[in-house]
N, C-alpha and C. Protein backbone atom coordinates (compact mmCIF):
# COMPACT_ATOMS: atom_id res chain seq x y z
N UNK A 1 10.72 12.22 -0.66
CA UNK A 1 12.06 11.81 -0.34
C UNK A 1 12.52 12.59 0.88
N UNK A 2 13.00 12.10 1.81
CA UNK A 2 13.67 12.68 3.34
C UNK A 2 14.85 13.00 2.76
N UNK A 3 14.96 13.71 3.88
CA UNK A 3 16.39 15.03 3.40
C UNK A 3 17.27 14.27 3.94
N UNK A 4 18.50 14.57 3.26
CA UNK A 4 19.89 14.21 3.18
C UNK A 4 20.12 12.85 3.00
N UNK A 5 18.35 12.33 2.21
CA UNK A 5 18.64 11.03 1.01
C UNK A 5 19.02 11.10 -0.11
N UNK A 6 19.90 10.41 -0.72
CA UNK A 6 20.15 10.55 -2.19
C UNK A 6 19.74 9.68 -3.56
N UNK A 7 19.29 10.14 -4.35
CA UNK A 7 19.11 9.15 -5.74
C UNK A 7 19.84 7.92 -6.00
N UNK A 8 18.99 7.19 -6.09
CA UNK A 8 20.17 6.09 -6.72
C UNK A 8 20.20 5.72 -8.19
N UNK A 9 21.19 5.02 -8.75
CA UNK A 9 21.07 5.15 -10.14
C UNK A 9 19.91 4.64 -11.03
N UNK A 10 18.91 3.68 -10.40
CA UNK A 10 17.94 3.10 -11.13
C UNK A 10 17.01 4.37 -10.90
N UNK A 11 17.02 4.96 -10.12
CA UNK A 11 15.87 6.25 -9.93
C UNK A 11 16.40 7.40 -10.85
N UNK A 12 17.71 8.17 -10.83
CA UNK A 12 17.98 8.79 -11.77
C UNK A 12 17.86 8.30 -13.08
N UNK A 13 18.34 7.15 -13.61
CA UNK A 13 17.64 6.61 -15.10
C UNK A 13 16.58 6.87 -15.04
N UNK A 14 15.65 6.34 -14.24
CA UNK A 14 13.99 6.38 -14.53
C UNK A 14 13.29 8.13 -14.68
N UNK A 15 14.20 9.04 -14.31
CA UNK A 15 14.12 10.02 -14.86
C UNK A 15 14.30 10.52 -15.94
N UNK A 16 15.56 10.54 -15.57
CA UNK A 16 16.06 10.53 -17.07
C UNK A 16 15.64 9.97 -18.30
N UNK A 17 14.72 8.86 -18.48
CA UNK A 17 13.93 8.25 -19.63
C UNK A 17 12.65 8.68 -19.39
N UNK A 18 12.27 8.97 -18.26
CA UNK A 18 10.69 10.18 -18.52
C UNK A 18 11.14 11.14 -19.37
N UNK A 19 11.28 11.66 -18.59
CA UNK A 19 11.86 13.22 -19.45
C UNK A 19 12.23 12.87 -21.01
N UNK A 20 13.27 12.14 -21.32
CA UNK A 20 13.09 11.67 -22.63
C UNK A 20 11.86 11.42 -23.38
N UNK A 21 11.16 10.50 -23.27
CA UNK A 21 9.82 10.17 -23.50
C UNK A 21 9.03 11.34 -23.36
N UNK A 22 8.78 12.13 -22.35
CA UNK A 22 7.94 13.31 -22.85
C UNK A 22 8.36 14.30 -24.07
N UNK A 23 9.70 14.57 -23.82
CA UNK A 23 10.51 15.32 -24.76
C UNK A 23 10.34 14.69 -26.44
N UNK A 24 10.55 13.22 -26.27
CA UNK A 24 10.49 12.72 -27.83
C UNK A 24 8.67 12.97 -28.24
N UNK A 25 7.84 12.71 -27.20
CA UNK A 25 6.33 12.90 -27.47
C UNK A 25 6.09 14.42 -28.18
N UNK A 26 6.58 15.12 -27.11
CA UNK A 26 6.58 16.29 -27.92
C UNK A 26 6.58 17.07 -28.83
N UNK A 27 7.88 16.39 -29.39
CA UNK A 27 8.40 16.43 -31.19
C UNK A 27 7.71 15.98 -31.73
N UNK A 28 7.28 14.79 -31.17
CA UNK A 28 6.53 13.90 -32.54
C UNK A 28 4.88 15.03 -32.79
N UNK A 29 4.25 15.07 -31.66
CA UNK A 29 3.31 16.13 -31.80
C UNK A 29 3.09 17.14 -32.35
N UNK A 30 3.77 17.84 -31.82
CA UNK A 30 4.50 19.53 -32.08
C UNK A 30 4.87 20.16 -32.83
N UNK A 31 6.34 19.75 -32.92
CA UNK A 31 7.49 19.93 -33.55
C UNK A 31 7.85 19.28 -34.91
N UNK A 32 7.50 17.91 -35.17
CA UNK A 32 8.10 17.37 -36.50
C UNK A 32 9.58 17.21 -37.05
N UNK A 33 9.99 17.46 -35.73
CA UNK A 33 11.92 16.81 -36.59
C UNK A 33 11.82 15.72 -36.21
N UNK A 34 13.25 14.84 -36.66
CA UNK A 34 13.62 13.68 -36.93
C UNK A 34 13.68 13.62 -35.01
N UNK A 35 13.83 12.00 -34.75
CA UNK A 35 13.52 12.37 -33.22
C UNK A 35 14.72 12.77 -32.33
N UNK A 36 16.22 11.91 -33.04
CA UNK A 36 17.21 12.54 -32.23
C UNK A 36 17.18 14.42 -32.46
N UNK A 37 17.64 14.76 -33.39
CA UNK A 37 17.31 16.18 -33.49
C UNK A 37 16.18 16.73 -32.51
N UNK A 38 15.06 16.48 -32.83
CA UNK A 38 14.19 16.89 -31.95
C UNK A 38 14.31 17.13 -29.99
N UNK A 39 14.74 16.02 -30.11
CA UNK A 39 14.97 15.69 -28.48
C UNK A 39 16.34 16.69 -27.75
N UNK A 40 17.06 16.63 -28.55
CA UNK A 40 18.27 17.56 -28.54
C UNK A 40 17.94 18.52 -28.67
N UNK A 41 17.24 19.32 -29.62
CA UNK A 41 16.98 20.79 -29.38
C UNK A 41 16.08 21.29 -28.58
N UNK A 42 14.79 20.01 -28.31
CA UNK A 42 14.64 20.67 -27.07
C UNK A 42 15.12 20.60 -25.77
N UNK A 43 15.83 19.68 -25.46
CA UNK A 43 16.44 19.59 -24.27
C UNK A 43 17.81 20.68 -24.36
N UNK A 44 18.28 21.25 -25.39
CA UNK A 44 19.09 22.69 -25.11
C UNK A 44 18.15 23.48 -24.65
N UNK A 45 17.22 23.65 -25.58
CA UNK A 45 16.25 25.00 -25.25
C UNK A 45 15.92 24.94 -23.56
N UNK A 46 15.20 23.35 -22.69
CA UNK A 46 15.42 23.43 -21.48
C UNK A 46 16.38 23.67 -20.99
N UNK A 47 17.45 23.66 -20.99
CA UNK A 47 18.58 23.41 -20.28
C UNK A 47 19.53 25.24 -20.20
N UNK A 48 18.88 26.26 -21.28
CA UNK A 48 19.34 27.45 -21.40
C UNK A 48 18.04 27.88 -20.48
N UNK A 49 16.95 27.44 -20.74
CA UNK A 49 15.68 28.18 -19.74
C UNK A 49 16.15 27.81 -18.35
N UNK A 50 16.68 26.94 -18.20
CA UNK A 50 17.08 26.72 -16.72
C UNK A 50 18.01 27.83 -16.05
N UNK A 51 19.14 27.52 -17.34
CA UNK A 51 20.42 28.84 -17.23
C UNK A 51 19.57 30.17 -16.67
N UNK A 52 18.74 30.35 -17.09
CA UNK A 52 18.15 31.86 -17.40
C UNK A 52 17.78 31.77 -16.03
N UNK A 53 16.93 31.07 -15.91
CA UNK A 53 15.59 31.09 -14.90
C UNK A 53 16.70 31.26 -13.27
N UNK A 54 18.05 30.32 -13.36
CA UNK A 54 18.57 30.43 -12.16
C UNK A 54 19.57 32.01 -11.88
N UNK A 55 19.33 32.47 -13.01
CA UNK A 55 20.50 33.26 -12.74
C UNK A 55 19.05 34.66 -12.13
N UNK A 56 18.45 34.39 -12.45
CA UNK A 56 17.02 36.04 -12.26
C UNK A 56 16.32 35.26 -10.95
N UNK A 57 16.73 34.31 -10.89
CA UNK A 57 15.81 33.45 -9.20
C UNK A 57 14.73 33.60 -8.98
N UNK A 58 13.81 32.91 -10.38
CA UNK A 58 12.15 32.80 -9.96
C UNK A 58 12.00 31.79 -9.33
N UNK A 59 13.17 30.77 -9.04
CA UNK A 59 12.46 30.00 -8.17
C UNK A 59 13.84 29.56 -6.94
């Protein structure tokens, strides 16, 4: 993507339902909760590793 292009909404969905889909795969593998539960706790758990990760700037 060239700089100072932006997402459009069919591309952000299509993310946004990867990420889902890996996340629900996961659970089902992995983890073993029910799948909303599942998907939700791990997408907190990402979403605090992010917290973390930006505030110490490994990347």
């Amino acid at each position: 993507m060239a700089p100072g292009t932006s997402l459009s909404v069919l591309e952000i969905s299509a993310i946004f339902l990867s990420i889902t889909a890996l996340l629900t795969y996961v659970n089902h593998r992995f983890i073993g909760l029910p799948t909303t539960i599942g998907v939700m706790v791990i997408s907190m758990l990402l979403s605090i590793g992010a917290l973390f990760s930006t505030s110490f700037a490994w990347f």
